[in-house]
PDB file of N, CA and C in Angstrom:
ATOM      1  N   UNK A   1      -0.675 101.410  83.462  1.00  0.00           N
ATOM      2  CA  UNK A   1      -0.320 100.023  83.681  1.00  0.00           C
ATOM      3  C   UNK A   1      -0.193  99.778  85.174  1.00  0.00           C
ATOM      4  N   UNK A   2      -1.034  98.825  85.762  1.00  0.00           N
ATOM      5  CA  UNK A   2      -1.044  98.586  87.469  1.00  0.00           C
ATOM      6  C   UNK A   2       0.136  97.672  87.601  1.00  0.00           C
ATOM      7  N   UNK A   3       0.462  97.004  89.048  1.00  0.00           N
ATOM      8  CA  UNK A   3       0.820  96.283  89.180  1.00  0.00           C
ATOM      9  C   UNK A   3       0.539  95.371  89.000  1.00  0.00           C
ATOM     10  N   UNK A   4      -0.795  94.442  88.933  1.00  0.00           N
ATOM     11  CA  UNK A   4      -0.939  93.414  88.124  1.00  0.00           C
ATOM     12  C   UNK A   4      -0.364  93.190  87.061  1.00  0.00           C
ATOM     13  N   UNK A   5      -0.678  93.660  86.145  1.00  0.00           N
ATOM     14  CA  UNK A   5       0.050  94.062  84.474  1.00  0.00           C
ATOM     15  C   UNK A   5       1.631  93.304  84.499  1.00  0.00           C
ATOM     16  N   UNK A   6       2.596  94.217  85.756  1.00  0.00           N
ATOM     17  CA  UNK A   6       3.879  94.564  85.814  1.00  0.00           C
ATOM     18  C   UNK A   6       4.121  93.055  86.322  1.00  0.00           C
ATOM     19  N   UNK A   7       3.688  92.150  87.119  1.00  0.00           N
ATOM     20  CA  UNK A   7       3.578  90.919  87.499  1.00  0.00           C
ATOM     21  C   UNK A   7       3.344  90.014  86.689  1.00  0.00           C
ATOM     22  N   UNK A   8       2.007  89.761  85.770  1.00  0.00           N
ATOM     23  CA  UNK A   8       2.435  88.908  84.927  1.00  0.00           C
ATOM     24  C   UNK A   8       3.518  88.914  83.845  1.00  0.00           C
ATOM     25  N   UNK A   9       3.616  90.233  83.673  1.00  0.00           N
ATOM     26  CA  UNK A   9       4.769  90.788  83.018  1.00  0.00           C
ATOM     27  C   UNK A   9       6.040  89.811  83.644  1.00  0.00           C
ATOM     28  N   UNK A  10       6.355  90.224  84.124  1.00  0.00           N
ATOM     29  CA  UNK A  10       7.652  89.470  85.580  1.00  0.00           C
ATOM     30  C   UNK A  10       7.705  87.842  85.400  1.00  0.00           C
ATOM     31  N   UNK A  11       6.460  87.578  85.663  1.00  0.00           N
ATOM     32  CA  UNK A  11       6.314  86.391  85.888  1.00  0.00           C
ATOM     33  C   UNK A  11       6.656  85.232  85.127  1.00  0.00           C
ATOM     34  N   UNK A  12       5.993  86.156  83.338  1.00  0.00           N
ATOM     35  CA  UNK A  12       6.427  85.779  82.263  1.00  0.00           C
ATOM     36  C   UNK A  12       7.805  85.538  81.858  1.00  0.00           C
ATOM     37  N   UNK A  13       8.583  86.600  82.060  1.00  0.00           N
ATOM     38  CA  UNK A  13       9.838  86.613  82.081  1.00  0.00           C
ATOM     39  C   UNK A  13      10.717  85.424  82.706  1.00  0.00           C
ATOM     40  N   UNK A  14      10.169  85.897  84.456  1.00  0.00           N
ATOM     41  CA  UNK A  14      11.052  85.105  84.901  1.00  0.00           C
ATOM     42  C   UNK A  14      11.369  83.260  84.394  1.00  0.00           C
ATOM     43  N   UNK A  15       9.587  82.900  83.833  1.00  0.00           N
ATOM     44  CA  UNK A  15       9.736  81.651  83.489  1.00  0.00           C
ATOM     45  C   UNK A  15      10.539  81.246  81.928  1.00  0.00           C
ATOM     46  N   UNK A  16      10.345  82.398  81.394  1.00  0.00           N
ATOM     47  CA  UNK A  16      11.165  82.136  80.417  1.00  0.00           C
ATOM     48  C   UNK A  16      12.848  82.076  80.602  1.00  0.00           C
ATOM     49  N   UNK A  17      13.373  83.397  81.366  1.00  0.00           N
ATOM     50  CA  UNK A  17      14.913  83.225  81.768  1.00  0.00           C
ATOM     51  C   UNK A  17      15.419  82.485  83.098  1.00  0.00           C
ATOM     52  N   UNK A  18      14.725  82.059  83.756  1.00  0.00           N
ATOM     53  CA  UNK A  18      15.386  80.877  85.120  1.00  0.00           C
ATOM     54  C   UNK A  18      15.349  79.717  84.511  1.00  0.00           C
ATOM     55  N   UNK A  19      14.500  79.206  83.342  1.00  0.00           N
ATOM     56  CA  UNK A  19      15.179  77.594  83.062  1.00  0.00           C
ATOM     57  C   UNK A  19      16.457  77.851  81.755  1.00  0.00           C
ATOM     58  N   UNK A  20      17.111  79.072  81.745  1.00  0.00           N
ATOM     59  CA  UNK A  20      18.596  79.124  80.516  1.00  0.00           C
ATOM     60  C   UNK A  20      19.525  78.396  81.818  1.00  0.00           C
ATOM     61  N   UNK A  21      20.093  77.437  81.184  1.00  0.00           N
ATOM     62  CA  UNK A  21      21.257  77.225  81.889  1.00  0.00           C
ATOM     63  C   UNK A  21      22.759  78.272  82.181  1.00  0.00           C
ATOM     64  N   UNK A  22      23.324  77.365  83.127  1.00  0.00           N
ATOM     65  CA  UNK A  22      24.439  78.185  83.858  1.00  0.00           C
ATOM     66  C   UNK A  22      25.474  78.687  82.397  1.00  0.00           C
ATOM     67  N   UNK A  23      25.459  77.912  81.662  1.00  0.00           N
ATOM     68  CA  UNK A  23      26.576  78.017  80.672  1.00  0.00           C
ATOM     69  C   UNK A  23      26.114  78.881  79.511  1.00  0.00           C
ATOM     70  N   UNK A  24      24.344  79.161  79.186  1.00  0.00           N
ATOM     71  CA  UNK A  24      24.245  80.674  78.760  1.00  0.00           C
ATOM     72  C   UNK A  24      24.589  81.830  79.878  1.00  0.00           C
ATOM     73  N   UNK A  25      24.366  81.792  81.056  1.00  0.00           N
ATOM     74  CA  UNK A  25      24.300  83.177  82.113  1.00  0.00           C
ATOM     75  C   UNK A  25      25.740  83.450  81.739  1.00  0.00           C
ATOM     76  N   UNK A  26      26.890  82.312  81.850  1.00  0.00           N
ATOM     77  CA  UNK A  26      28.411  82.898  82.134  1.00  0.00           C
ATOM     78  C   UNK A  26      28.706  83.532  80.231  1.00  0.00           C
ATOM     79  N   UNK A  27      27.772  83.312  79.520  1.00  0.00           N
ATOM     80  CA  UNK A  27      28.312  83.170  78.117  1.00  0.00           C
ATOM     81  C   UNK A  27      27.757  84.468  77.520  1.00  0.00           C
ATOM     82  N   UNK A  28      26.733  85.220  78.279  1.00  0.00           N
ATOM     83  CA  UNK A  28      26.189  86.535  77.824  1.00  0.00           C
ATOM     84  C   UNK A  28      26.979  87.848  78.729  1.00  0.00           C
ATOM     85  N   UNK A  29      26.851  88.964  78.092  1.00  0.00           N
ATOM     86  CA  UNK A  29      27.590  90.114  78.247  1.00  0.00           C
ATOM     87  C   UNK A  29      26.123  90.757  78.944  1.00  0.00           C
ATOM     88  N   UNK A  30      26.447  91.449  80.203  1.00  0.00           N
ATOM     89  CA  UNK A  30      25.461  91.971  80.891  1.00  0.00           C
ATOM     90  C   UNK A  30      25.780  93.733  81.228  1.00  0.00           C
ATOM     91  N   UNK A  31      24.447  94.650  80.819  1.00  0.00           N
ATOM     92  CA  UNK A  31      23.387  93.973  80.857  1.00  0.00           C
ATOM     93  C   UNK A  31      22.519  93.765  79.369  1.00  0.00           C
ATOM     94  N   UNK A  32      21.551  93.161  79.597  1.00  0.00           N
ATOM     95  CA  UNK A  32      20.681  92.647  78.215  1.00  0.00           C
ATOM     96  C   UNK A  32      19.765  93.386  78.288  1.00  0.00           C
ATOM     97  N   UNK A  33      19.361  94.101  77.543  1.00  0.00           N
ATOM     98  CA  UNK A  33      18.040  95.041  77.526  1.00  0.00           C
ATOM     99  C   UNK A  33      17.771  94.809  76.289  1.00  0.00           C
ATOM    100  N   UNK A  34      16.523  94.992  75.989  1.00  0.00           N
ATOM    101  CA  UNK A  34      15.681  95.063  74.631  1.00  0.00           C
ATOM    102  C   UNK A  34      14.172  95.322  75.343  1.00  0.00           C
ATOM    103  N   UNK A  35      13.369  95.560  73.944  1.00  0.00           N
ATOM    104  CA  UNK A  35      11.660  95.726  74.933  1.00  0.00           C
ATOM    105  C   UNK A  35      11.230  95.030  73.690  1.00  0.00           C
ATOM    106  N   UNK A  36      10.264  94.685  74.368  1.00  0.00           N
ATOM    107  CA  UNK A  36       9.377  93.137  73.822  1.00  0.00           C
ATOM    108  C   UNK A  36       7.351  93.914  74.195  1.00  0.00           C
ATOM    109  N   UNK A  37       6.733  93.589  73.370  1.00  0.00           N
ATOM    110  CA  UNK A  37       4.954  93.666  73.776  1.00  0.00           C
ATOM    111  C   UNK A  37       4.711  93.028  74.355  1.00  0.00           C
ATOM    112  N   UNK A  38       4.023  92.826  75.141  1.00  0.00           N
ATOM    113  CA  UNK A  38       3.313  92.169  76.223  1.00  0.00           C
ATOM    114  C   UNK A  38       1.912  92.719  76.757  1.00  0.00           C
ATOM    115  N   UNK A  39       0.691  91.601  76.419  1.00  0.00           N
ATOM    116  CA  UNK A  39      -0.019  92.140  76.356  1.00  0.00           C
ATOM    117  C   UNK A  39      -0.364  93.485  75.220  1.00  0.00           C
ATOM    118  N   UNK A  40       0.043  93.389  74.528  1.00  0.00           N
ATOM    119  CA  UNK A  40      -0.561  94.902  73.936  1.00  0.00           C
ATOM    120  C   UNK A  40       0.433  96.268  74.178  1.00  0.00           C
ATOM    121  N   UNK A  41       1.294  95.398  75.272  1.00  0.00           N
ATOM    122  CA  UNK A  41       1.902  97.274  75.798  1.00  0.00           C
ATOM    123  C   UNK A  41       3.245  96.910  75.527  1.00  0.00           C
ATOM    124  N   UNK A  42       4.021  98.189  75.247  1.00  0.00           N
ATOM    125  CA  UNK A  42       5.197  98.069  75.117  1.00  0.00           C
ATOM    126  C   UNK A  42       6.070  97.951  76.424  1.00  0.00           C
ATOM    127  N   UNK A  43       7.426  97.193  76.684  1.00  0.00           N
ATOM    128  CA  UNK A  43       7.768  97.466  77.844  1.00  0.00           C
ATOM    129  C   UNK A  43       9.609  97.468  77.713  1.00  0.00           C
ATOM    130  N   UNK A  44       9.612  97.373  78.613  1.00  0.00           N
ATOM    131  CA  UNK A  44      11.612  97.701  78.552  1.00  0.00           C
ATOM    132  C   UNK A  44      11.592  96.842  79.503  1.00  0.00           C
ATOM    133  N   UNK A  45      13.274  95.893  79.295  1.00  0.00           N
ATOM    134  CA  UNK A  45      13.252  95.313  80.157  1.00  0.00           C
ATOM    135  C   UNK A  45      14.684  95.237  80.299  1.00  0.00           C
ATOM    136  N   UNK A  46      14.890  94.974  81.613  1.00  0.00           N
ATOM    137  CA  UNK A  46      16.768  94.695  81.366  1.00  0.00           C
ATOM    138  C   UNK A  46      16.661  93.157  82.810  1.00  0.00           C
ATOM    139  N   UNK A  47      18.184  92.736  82.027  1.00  0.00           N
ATOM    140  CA  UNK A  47      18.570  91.640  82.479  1.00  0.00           C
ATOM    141  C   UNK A  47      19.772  92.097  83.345  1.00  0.00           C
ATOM    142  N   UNK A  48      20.350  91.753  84.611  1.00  0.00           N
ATOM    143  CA  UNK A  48      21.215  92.159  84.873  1.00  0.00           C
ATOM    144  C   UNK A  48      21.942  90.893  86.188  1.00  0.00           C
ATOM    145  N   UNK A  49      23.432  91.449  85.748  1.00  0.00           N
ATOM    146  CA  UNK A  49      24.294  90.023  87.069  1.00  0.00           C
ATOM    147  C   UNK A  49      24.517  90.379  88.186  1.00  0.00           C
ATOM    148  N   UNK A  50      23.491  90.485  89.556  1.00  0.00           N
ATOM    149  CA  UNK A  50      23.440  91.089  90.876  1.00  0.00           C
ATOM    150  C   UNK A  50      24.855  91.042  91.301  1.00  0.00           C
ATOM    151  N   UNK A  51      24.677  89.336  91.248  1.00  0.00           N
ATOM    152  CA  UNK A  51      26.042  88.683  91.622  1.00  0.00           C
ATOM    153  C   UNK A  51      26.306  87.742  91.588  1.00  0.00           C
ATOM    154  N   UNK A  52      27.597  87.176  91.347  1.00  0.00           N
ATOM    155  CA  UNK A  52      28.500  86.068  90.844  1.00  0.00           C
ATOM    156  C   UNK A  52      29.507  85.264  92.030  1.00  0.00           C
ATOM    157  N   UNK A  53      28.908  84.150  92.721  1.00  0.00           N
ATOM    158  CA  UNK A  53      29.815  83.157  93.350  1.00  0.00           C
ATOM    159  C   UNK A  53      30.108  82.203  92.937  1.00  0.00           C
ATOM    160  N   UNK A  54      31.107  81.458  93.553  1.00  0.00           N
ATOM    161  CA  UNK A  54      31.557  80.234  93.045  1.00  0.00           C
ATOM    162  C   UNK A  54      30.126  79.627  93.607  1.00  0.00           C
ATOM    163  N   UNK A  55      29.328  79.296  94.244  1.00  0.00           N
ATOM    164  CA  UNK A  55      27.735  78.319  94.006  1.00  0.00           C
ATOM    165  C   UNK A  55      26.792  78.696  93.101  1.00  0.00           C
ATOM    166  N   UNK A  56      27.000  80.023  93.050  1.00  0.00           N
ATOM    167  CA  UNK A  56      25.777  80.800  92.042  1.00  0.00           C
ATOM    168  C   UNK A  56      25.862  82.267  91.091  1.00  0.00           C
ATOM    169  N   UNK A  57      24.798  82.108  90.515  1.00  0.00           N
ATOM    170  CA  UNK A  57      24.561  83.721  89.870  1.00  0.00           C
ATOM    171  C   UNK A  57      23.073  83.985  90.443  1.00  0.00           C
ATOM    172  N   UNK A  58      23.601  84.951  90.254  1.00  0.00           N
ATOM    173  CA  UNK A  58      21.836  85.829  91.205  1.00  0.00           C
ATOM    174  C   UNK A  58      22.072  86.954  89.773  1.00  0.00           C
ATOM    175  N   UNK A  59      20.737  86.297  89.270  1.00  0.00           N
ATOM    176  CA  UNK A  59      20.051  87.421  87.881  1.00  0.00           C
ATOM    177  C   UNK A  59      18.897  88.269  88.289  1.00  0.00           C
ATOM    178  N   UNK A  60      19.265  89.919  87.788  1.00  0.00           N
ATOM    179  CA  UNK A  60      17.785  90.244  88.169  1.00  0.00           C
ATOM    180  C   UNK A  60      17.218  90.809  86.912  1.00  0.00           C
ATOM    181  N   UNK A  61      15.816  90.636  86.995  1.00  0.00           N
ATOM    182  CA  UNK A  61      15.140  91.290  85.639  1.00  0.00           C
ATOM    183  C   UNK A  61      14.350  92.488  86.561  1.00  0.00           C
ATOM    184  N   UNK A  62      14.402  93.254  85.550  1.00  0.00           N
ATOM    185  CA  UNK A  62      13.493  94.758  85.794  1.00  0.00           C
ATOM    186  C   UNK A  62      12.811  95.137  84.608  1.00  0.00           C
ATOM    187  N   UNK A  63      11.923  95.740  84.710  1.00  0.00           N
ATOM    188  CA  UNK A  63      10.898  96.020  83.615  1.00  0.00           C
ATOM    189  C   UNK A  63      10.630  97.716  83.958  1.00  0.00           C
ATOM    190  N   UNK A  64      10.660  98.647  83.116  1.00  0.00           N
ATOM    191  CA  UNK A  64       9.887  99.645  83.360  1.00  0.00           C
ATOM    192  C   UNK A  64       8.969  99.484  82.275  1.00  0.00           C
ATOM    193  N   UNK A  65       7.535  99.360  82.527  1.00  0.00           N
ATOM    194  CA  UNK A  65       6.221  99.605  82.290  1.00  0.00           C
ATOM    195  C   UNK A  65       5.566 101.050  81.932  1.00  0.00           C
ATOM    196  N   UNK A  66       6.709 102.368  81.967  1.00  0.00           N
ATOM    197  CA  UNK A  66       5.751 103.302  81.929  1.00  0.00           C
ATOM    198  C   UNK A  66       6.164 104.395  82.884  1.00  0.00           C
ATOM    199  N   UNK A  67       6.272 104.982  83.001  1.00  0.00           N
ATOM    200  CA  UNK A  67       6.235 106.399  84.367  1.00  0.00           C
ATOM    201  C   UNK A  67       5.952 105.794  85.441  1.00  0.00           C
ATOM    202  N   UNK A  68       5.252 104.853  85.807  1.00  0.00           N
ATOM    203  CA  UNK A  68       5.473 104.635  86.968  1.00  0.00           C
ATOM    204  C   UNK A  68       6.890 103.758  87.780  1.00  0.00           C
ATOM    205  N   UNK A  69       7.209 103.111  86.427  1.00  0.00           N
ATOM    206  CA  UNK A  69       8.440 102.632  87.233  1.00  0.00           C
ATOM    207  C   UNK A  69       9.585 103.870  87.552  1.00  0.00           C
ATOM    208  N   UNK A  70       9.601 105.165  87.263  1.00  0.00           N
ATOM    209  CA  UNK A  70      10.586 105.370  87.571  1.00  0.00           C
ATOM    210  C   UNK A  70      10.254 105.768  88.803  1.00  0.00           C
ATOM    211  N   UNK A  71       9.487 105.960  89.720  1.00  0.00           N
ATOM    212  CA  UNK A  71       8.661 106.172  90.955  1.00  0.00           C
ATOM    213  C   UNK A  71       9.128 104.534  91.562  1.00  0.00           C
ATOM    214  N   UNK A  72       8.730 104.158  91.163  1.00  0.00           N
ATOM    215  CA  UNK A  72       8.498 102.339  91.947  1.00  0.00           C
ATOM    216  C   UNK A  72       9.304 101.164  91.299  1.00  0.00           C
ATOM    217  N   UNK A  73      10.212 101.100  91.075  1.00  0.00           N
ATOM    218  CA  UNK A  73      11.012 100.258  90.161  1.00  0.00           C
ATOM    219  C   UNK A  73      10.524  98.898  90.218  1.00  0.00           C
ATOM    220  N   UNK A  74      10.386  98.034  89.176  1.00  0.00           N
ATOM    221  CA  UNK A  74       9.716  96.776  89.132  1.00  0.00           C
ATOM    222  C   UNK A  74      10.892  95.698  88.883  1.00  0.00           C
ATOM    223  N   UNK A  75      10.715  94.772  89.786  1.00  0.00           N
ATOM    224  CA  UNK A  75      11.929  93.995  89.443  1.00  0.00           C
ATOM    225  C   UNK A  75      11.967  92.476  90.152  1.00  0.00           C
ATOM    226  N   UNK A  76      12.553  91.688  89.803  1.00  0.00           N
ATOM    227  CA  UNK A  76      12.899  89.965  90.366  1.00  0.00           C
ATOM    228  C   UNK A  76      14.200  89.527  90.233  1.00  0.00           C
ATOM    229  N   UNK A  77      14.194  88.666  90.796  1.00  0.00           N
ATOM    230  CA  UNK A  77      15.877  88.226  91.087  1.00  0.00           C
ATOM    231  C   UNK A  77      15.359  86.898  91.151  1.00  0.00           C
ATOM    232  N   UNK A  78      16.587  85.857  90.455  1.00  0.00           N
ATOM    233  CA  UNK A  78      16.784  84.295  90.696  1.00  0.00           C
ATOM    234  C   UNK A  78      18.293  84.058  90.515  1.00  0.00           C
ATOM    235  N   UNK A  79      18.379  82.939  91.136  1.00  0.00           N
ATOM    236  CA  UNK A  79      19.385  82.067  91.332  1.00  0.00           C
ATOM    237  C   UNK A  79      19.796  80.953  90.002  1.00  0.00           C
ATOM    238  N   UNK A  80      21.052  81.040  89.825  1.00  0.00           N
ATOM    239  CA  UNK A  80      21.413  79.737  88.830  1.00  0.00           C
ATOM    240  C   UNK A  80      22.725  79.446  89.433  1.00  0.00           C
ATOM    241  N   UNK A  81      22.263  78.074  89.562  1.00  0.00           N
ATOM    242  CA  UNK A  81      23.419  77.124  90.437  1.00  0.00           C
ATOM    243  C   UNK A  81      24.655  77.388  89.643  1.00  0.00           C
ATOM    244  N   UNK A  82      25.552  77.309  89.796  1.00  0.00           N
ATOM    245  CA  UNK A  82      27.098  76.709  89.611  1.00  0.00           C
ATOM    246  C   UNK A  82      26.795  75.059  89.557  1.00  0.00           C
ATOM    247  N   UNK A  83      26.938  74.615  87.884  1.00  0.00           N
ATOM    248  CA  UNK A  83      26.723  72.935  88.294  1.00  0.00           C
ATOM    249  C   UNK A  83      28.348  71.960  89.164  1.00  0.00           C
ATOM    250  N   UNK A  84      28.013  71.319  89.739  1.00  0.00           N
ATOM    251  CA  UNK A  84      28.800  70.618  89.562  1.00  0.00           C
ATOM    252  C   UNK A  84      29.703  70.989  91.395  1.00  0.00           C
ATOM    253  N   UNK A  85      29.536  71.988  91.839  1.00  0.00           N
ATOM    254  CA  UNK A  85      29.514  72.227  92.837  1.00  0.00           C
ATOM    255  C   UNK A  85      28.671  71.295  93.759  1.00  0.00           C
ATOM    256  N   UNK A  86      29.278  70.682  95.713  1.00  0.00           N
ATOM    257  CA  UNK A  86      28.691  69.378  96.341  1.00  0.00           C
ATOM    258  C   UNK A  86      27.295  69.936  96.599  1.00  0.00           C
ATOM    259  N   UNK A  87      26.622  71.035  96.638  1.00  0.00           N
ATOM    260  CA  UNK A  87      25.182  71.032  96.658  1.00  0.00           C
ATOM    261  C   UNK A  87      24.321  71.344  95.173  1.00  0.00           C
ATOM    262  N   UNK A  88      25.006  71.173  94.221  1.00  0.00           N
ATOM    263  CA  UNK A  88      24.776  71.696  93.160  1.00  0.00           C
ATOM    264  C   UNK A  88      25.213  70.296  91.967  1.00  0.00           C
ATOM    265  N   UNK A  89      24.130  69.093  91.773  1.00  0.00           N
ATOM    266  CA  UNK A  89      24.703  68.137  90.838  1.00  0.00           C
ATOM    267  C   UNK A  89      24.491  68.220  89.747  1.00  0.00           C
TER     268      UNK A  89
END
Protein backbone atom coordinates (compact mmCIF):
# COMPACT_ATOMS: atom_id res chain seq x y z
CA UNK A 1 0.00 0.00 0.00
CA UNK A 2 1.83 3.48 -1.21
CA UNK A 3 1.21 6.64 -0.03
CA UNK A 4 -1.26 7.52 -2.39
CA UNK A 5 -3.57 4.73 -1.12
CA UNK A 6 -2.80 6.09 2.66
CA UNK A 7 -4.04 9.71 1.42
CA UNK A 8 -7.10 9.07 -0.07
CA UNK A 9 -7.51 6.91 2.73
CA UNK A 10 -6.98 10.19 5.10
CA UNK A 11 -8.68 12.25 3.04
CA UNK A 12 -11.71 10.17 3.16
CA UNK A 13 -11.74 10.16 6.68
CA UNK A 14 -10.93 13.40 7.37
CA UNK A 15 -14.12 14.53 5.32
CA UNK A 16 -16.18 12.34 6.95
CA UNK A 17 -14.99 13.29 10.79
CA UNK A 18 -14.27 17.34 10.54
CA UNK A 19 -17.96 18.12 9.63
CA UNK A 20 -19.21 15.98 13.42
CA UNK A 21 -19.90 18.78 15.48
CA UNK A 22 -18.28 20.14 18.72
CA UNK A 23 -20.97 18.46 20.88
CA UNK A 24 -20.19 14.83 19.35
CA UNK A 25 -16.09 15.46 19.86
CA UNK A 26 -16.84 16.49 23.78
CA UNK A 27 -19.51 13.49 23.92
CA UNK A 28 -17.12 10.54 22.69
CA UNK A 29 -14.56 8.66 24.89
CA UNK A 30 -11.10 8.79 23.17
CA UNK A 31 -9.47 6.98 21.64
CA UNK A 32 -11.89 5.50 18.81
CA UNK A 33 -10.37 2.84 16.86
CA UNK A 34 -12.10 0.33 14.70
CA UNK A 35 -10.87 -0.73 10.95
CA UNK A 36 -13.12 -0.18 8.15
CA UNK A 37 -12.17 -1.47 4.00
CA UNK A 38 -11.22 0.93 1.94
CA UNK A 39 -10.68 0.37 -1.30
CA UNK A 40 -10.44 -3.32 -1.06
CA UNK A 41 -7.83 -3.16 1.82
CA UNK A 42 -8.23 -3.52 5.24
CA UNK A 43 -7.05 -0.68 7.47
CA UNK A 44 -6.92 0.43 11.22
CA UNK A 45 -7.64 3.52 12.17
CA UNK A 46 -7.69 5.50 15.38
CA UNK A 47 -9.23 8.74 16.34
CA UNK A 48 -7.53 10.58 18.93
CA UNK A 49 -7.85 14.21 21.30
CA UNK A 50 -4.28 15.96 20.57
CA UNK A 51 -5.76 18.66 22.48
CA UNK A 52 -8.45 20.41 24.26
CA UNK A 53 -8.83 24.42 24.73
CA UNK A 54 -11.29 26.57 25.73
CA UNK A 55 -11.38 27.79 21.52
CA UNK A 56 -10.82 24.32 20.30
CA UNK A 57 -10.20 20.55 19.92
CA UNK A 58 -7.42 19.48 17.73
CA UNK A 59 -8.46 15.71 16.53
CA UNK A 60 -6.01 13.51 15.00
CA UNK A 61 -6.73 10.49 12.79
CA UNK A 62 -4.02 7.88 12.03
CA UNK A 63 -4.35 4.97 9.91
CA UNK A 64 -1.91 2.10 9.82
CA UNK A 65 -2.19 0.64 6.30
CA UNK A 66 0.15 -2.25 6.75
CA UNK A 67 3.94 -2.58 7.87
CA UNK A 68 4.70 0.29 6.59
CA UNK A 69 3.11 2.45 8.97
CA UNK A 70 4.92 1.24 11.70
CA UNK A 71 8.16 2.66 9.88
CA UNK A 72 6.27 5.95 8.76
CA UNK A 73 3.22 6.64 10.77
CA UNK A 74 0.28 8.06 8.71
CA UNK A 75 -1.71 10.64 10.17
CA UNK A 76 -3.95 14.25 10.10
CA UNK A 77 -5.04 16.55 12.54
CA UNK A 78 -8.13 19.16 12.48
CA UNK A 79 -9.57 21.66 14.44
CA UNK A 80 -13.23 21.93 15.95
CA UNK A 81 -14.15 25.25 17.19
CA UNK A 82 -15.54 25.70 20.70
CA UNK A 83 -19.02 27.30 19.48
CA UNK A 84 -19.98 30.20 20.88
CA UNK A 85 -16.64 31.52 21.82
CA UNK A 86 -15.97 35.76 20.18
CA UNK A 87 -14.12 34.13 17.17
CA UNK A 88 -16.11 31.15 17.08
CA UNK A 89 -20.20 31.97 16.25
Amino acid sequence: MGKIFVKRCLQKLLEEYESKPYEYWKSVEFPITFERVFEGKEIQVEIHLDESTAEYLQIGVSVDAGWRSLFYPFGITFLVEVPGQPDNP
